[in-house]
Protein backbone atom coordinates (compact mmCIF):
# COMPACT_ATOMS: atom_id res chain seq x y z
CA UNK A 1 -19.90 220.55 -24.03
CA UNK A 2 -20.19 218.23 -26.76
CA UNK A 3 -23.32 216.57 -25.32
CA UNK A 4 -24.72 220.26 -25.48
CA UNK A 5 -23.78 221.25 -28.91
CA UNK A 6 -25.61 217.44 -29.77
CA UNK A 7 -28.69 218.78 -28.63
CA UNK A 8 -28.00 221.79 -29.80
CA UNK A 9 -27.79 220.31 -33.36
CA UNK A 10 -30.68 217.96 -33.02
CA UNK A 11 -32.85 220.67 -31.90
CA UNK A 12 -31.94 223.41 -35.37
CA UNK A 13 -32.05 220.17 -37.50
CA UNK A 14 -36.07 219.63 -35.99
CA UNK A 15 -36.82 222.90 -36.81
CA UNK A 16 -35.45 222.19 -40.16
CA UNK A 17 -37.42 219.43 -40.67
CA UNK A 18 -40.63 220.98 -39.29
CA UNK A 19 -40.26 224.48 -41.37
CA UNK A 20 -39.39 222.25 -45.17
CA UNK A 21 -42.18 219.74 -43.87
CA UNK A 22 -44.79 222.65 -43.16
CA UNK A 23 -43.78 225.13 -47.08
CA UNK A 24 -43.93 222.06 -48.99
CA UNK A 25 -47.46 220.54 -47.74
CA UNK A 26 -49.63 221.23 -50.12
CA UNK A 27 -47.43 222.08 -53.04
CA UNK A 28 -47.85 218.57 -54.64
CA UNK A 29 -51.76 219.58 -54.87
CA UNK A 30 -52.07 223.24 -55.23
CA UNK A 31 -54.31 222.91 -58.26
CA UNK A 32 -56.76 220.78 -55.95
CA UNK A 33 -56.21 223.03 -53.12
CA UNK A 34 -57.36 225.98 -54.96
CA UNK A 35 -60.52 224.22 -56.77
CA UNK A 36 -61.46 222.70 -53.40
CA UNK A 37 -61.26 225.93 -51.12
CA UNK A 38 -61.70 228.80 -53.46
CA UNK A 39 -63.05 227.27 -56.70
CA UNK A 40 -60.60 228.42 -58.99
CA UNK A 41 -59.62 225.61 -62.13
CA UNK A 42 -57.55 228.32 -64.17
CA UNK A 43 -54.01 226.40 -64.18
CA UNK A 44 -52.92 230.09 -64.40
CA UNK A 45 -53.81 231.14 -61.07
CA UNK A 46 -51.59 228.46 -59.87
CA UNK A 47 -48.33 229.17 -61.75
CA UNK A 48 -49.11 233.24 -60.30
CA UNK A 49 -48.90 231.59 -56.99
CA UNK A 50 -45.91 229.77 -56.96
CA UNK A 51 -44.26 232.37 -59.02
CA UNK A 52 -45.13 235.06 -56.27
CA UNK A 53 -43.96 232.99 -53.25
CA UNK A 54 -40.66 232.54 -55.00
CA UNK A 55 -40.14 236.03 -55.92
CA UNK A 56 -40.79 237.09 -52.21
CA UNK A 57 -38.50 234.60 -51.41
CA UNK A 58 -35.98 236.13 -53.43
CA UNK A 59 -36.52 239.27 -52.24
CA UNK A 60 -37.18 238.70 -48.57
CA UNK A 61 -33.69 236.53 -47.80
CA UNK A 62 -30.97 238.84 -48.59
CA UNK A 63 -32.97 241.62 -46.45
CA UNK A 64 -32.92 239.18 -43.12
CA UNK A 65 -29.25 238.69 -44.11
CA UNK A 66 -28.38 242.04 -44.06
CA UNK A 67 -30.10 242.07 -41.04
CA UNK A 68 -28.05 239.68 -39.14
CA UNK A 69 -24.48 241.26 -40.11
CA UNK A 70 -26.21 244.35 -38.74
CA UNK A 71 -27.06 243.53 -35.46
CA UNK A 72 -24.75 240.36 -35.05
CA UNK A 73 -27.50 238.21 -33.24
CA UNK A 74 -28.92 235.52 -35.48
CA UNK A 75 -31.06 234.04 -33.14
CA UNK A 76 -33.10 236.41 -32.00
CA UNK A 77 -33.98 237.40 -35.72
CA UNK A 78 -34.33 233.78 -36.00
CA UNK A 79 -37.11 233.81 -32.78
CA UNK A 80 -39.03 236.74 -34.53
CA UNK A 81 -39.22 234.84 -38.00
CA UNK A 82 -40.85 232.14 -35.98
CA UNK A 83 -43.45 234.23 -34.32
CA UNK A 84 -44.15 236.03 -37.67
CA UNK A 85 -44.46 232.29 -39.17
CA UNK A 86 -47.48 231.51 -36.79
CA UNK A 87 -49.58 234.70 -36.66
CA UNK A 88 -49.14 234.48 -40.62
CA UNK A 89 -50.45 231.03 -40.82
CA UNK A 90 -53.59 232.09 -38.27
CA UNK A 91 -54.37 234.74 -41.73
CA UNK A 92 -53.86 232.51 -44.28
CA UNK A 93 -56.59 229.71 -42.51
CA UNK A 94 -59.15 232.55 -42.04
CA UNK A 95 -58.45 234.22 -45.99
CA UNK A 96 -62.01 234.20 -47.22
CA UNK A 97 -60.44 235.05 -51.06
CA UNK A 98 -57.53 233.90 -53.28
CA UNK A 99 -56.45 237.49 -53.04
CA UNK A 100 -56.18 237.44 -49.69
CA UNK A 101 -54.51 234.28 -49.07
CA UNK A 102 -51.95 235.38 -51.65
CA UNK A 103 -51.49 238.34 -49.57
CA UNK A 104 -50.98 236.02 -46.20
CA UNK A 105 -48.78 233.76 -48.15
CA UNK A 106 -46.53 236.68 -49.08
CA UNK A 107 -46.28 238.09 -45.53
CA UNK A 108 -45.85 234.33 -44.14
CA UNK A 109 -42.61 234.31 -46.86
CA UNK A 110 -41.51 237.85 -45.01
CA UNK A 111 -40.98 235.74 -41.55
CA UNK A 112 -40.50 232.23 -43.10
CA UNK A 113 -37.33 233.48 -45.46
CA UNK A 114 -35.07 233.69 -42.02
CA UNK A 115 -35.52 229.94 -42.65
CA UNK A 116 -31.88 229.96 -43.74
CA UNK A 117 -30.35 231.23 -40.02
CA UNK A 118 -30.99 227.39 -38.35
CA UNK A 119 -28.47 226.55 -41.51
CA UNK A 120 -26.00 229.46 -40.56
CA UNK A 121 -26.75 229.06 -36.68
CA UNK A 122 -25.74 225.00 -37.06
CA UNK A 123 -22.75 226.08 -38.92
CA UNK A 124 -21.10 228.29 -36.51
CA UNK A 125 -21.57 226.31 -33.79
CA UNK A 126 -19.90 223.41 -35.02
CA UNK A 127 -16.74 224.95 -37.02
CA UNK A 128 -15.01 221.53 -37.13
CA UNK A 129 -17.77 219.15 -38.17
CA UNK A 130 -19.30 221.59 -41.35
CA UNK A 131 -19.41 218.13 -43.63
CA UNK A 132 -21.43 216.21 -41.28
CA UNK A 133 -23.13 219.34 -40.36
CA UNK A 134 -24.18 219.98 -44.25
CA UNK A 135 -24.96 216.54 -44.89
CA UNK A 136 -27.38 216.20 -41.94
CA UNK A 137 -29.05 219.31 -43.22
CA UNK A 138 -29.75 218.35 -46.74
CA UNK A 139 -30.66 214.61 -45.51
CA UNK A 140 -33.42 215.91 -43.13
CA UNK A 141 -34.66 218.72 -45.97
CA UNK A 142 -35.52 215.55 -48.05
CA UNK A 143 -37.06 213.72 -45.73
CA UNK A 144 -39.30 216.81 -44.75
CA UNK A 145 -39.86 216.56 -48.46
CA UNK A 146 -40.78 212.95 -48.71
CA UNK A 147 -43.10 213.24 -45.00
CA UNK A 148 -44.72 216.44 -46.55
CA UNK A 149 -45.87 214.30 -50.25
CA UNK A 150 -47.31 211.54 -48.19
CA UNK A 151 -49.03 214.09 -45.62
CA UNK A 152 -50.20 215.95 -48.30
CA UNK A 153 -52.60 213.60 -49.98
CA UNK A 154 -54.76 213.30 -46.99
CA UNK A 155 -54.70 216.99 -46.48
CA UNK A 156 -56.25 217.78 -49.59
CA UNK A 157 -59.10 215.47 -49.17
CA UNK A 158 -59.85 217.21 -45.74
CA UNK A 159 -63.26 218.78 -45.98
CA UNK A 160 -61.56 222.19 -44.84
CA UNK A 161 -57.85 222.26 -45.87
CA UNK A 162 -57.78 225.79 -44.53
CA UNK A 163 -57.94 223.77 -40.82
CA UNK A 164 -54.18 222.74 -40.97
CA UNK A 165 -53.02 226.20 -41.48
CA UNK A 166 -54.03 226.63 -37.63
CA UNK A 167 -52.59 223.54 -36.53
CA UNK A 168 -48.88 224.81 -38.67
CA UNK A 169 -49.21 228.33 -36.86
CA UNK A 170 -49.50 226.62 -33.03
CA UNK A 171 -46.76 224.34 -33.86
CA UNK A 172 -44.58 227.56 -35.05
CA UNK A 173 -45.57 229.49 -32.24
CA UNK A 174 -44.54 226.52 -29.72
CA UNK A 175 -41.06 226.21 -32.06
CA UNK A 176 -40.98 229.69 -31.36
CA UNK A 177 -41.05 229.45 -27.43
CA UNK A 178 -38.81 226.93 -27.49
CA UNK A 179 -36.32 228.40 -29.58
CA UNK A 180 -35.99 231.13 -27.06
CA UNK A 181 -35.11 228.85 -24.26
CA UNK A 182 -32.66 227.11 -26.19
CA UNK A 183 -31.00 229.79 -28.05
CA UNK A 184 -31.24 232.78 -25.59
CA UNK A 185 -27.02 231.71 -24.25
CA UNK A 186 -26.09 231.29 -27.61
CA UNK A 187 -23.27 234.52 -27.83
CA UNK A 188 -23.90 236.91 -30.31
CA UNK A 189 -21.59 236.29 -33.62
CA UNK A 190 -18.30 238.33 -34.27
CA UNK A 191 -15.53 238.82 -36.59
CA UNK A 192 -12.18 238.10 -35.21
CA UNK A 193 -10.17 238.00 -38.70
CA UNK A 194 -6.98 239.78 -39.27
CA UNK A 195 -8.90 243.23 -40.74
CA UNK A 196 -6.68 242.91 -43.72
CA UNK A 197 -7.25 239.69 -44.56
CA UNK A 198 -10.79 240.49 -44.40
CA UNK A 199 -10.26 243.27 -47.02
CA UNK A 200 -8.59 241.02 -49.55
CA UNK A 201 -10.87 237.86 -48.70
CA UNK A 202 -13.73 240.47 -49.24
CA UNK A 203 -12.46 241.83 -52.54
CA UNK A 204 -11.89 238.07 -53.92
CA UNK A 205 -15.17 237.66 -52.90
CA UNK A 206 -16.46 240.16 -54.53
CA UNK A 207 -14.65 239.69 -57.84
CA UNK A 208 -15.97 235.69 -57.92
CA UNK A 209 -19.58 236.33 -56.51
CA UNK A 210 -21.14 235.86 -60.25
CA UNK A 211 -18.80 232.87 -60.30
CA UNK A 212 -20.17 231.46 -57.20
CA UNK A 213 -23.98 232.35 -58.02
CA UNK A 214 -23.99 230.39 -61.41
CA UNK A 215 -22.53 227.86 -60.04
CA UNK A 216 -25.79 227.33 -57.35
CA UNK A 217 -27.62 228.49 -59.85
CA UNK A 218 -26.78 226.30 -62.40
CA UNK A 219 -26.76 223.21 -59.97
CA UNK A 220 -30.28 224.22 -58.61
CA UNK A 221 -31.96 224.67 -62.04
CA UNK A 222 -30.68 221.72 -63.44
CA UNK A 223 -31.85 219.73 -60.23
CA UNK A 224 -35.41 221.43 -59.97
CA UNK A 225 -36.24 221.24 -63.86
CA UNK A 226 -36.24 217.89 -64.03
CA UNK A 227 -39.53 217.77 -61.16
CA UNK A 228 -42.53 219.62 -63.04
CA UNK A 229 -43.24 216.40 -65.78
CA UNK A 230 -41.62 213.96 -64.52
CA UNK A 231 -44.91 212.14 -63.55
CA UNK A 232 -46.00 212.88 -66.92
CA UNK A 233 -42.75 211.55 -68.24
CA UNK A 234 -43.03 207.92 -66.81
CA UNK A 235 -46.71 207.62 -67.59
CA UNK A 236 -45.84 208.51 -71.27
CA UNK A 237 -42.82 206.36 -71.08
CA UNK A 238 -43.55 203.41 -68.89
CA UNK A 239 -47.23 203.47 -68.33
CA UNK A 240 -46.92 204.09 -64.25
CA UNK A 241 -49.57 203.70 -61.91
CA UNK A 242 -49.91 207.57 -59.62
CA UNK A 243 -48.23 205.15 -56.78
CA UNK A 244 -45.32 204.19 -58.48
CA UNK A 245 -45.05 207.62 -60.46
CA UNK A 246 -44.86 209.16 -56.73
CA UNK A 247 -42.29 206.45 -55.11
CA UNK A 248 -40.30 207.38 -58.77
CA UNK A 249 -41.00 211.27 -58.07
CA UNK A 250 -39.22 210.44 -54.67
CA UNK A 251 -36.14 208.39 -55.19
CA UNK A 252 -33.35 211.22 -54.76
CA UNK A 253 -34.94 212.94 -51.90
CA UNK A 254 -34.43 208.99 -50.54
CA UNK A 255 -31.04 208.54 -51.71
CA UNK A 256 -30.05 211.76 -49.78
CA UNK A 257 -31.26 210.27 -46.55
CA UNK A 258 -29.45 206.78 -47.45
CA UNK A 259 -25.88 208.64 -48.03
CA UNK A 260 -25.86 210.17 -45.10
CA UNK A 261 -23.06 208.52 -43.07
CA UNK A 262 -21.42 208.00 -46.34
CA UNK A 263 -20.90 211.91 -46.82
CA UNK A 264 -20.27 212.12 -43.48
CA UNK A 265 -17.68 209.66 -43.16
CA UNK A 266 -16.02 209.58 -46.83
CA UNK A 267 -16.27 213.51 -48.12
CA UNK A 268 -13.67 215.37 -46.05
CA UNK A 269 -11.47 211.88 -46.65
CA UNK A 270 -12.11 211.91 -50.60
CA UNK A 271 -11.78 215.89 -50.76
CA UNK A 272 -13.05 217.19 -54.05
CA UNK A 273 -12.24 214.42 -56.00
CA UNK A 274 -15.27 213.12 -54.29
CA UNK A 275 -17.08 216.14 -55.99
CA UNK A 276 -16.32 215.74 -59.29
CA UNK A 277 -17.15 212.08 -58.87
CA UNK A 278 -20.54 213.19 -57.60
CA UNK A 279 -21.04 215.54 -60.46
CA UNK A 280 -20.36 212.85 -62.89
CA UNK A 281 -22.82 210.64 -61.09
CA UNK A 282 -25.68 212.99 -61.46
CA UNK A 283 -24.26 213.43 -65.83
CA UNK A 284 -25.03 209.78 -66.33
CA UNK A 285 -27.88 209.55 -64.07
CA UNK A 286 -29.86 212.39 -65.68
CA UNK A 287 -28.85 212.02 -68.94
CA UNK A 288 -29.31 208.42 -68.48
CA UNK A 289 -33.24 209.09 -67.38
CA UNK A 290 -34.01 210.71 -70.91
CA UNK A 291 -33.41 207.52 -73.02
CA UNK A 292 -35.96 204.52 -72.27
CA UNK A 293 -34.01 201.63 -70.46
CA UNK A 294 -37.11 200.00 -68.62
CA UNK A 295 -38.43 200.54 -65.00
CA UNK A 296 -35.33 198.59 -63.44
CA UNK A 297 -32.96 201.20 -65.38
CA UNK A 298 -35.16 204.15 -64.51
CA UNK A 299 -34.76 203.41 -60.65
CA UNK A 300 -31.10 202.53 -60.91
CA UNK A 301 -30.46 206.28 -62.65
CA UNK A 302 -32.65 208.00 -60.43
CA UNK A 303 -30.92 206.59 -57.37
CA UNK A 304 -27.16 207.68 -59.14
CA UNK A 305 -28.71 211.01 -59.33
CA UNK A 306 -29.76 211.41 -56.02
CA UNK A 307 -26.42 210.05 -54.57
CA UNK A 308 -24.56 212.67 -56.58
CA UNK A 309 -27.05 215.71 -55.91
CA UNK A 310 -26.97 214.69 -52.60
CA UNK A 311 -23.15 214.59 -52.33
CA UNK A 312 -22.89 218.17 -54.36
CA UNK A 313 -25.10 219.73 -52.62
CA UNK A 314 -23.62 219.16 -48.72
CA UNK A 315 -19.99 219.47 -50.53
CA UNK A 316 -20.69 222.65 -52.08
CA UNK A 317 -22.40 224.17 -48.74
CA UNK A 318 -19.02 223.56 -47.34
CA UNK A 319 -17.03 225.01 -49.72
CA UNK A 320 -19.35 228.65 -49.32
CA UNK A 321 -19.10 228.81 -45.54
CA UNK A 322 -15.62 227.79 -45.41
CA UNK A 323 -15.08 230.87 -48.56
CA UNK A 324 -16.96 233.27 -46.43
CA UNK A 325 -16.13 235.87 -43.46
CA UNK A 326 -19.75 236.97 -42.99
CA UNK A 327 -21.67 233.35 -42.66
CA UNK A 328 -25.00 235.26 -42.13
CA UNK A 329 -25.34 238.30 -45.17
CA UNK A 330 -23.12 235.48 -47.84
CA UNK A 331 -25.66 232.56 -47.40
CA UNK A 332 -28.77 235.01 -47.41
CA UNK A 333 -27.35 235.47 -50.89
CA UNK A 334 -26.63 232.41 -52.20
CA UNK A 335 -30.21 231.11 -50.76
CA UNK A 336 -32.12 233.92 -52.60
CA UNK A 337 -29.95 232.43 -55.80
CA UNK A 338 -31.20 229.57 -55.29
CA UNK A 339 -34.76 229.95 -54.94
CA UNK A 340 -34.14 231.89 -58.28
CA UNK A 341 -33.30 228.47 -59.79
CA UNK A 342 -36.16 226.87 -58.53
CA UNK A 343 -38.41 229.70 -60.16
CA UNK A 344 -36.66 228.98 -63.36
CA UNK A 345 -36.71 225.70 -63.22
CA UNK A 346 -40.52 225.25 -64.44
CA UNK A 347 -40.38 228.28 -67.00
CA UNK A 348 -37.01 226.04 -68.79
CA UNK A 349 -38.67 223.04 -68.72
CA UNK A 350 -41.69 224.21 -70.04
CA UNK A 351 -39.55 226.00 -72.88
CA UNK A 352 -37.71 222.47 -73.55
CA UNK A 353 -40.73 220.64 -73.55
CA UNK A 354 -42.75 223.16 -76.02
CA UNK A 355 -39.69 223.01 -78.33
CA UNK A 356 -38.51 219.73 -78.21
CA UNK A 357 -39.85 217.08 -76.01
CA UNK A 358 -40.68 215.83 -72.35
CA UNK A 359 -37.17 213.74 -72.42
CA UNK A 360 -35.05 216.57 -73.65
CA UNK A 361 -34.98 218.25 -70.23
CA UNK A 362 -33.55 215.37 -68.95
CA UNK A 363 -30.54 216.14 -71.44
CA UNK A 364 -30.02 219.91 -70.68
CA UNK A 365 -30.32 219.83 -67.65
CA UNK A 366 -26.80 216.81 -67.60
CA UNK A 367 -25.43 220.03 -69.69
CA UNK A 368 -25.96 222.51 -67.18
CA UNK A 369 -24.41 220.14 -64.39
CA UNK A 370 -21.63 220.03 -66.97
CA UNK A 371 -21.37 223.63 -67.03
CA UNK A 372 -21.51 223.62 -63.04
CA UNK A 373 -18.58 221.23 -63.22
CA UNK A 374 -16.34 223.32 -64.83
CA UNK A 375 -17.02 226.65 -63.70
CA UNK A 376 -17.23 224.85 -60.13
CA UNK A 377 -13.22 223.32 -60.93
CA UNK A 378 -12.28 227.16 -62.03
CA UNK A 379 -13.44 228.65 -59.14
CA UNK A 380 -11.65 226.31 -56.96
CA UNK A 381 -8.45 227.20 -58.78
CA UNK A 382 -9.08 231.05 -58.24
CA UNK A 383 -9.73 230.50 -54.49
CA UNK A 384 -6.81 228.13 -53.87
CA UNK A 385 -4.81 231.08 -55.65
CA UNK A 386 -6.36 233.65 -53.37
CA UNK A 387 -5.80 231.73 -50.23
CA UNK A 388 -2.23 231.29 -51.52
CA UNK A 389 -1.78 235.28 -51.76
CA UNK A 390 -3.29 235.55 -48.15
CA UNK A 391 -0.69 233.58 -46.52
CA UNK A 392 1.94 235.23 -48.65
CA UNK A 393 0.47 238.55 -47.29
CA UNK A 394 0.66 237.25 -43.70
CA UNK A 395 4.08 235.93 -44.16
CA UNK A 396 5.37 239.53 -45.87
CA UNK A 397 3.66 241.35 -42.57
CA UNK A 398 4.86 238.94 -40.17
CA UNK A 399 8.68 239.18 -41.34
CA UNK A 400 8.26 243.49 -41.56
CA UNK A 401 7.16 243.34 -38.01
CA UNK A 402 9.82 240.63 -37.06
């Protein structure tokens, strides 16, 4: 059994890998991509790109969600997303306009935004392990990242990068396949909750949802705002090479790969004490970035940073799914949140950088995490509460019935 659930695990994590690998291909070279294919230069065009894929994404995640507390069977809506992945990809490399492949990206986003159900799927399945389980998922998201930056460099100097959209929609379609034959005995999900636990879980819920969305939101932002001049930042600041300004660009998506066993082993033991720690890693190590210290001091704060989003971000997964009684329709939510930060992310910095100055956004963004913190610590004290007036409600029943 636990042999099975291994493979089970290593399989959804591969899938992982291949889907973050696949989005995030080209995004380092968009610009280029656009010039080279469709000759557009207008930066514009590019920012109405990414700004469309993340509203679809926005839009698109909570609908599968709904979706799978519908019809209770995950997998099978995660088997279709797959299929839809690959026939999208076959448009987008024959889109003989921008307009068109904006249209194939957007319907590729439709199928590819039940992305989240491998993170729900993994979750169920292994109800006792959700640290390790989180932390896994978040290390092999950023090395997907760091394999798609270095892949994407030779893509874009392909005479046709339109090819490898065919090559991504075979490899879907064959992920697609095999997801069937692996999944197919997976048992549909169910509810087995006391029903009026449910109703007072649900309520609480309901009355901390904002709490819980600006506290992903706020973690997110201040995370992604920090990305769009960074480059620019340490050629200002240091006079980097485009090498070194890329191994920079990727030290915390390395960091989360290098603390995996230490999340695994160490967060459940350290309990949220552990989180706060981590929050107050990624303070210093973003505020820390803003002020110039030298190359040695930039790579020692970067790696801090990484260690503590990395931490926060597989804690705080835990915290949701062990918060929620419908895994499927909560996370949709929280991921279209999310991808809301990361379309905000570029428009703040921007703002920041117009107004003030390239190392400012290093600043705010420490403040948001601040924020995070202690909205993060309040909500913890409301759901300890609530959990607290569950029991009592199951004690009170228990002794009526007695």
């Amino acid at each position: 059994m636990e042999a099975s659930r291994r493979s089970l695990n290593i399989f959804l994590l591969a899938c992982v890998f291949l889907f973050v690998c696949t989005e995030a291909l080209l995004s380092p070279f968009y610009p280029q991509f656009f010039e080279k294919v469709y000759g557009i230069t207008d930066p514009d065009s590019t920012g109405l790109y990414i700004m469309t894929c993340r509203l679809a994404v926005v839009i698109f995640t909570p609908i599968w969600g709904l979706a799978a507390k519908k019809w209770h069977n995950s997998s099978v809506l995660l088997i279709a997303g797959q299929w839809g992945t690959g026939f999208s990809c076959f448009l987008m490399a024959i889109s003989p306009t921008f307009e068109m492949f904006i249209a194939a990206s957007v319907l590729l986003l439709l199928f590819k935004s039940s992305f989240f159900l491998l993170y729900t799927i993994m979750m169920d399945q292994n109800p006792t392990n959700t640290t390790g389980i989180a932390a896994s998922y978040h290390a092999v998201l950023q090395g997907a990242i760091v394999a798609a930056t270095v892949c994407s460099g030779w893509i874009i100097q392909m005479e046709d990068p339109l090819l490898i959209f065919w090559i991504i929609g075979f490899l879907e379609c064959l992920l697609a396949l095999l997801s069937y034959l692996v999944l197919k005995r997976l048992p549909a999900s169910s509810d087995e909750s006391d029903i009026e636990v449910i109703e007072i879980r649900s309520c609480s819920m309901l009355q901390q949802f904002l709490k819980f969305g600006f506290i992903v939101l706020t973690l997110h932002l201040a995370i992604h705002m920090i990305r769009p001049f960074f480059t620019t930042y340490t050629e200002t600041m240091y006079d980097t090479d485009t090498f070194t300004n890329s191994l920079l660009y990727l030290i915390p998506s390395l960091m989360a790969i290098v603390a995996l066993p230490f999340i695994q082993k160490y967060s459940d033991r350290i309990g949220w004490g552990g989180y706060i720690a981590s929050t107050v890693l990624m303070i210093a190590g973003l505020f820390l970035q803003g002020i110039e210290t030298g190359i040695a001091g930039l790579i020692l704060f970067r790696c801090l940073f990484g260690i503590g989003a990395a931490w926060c971000l597989a804690k705080l997964d835990v915290f949701i799914f062990q918060n929620s009684h419908n895994t499927h329709g909560d996370y949709s939510k929280i991921s279209a949140i999310q991808n809301v930060g990361l379309l905000l992310a570029p428009v703040a910095a921007s703002s920041i950088v117009n107004i003030r100055s390239i190392s400012e956004v290093f600043k705010y963004a420490s403040l948001l995490v601040v924020l995070h913190l202690v909205v993060f610590l309040w909500t913890m004290f409301m759901s300890e509460r609530n959990r607290e007036e569950i029991q009592l409600h199951k004690e009170e029943k228990h002794a009526l019935y007695k």
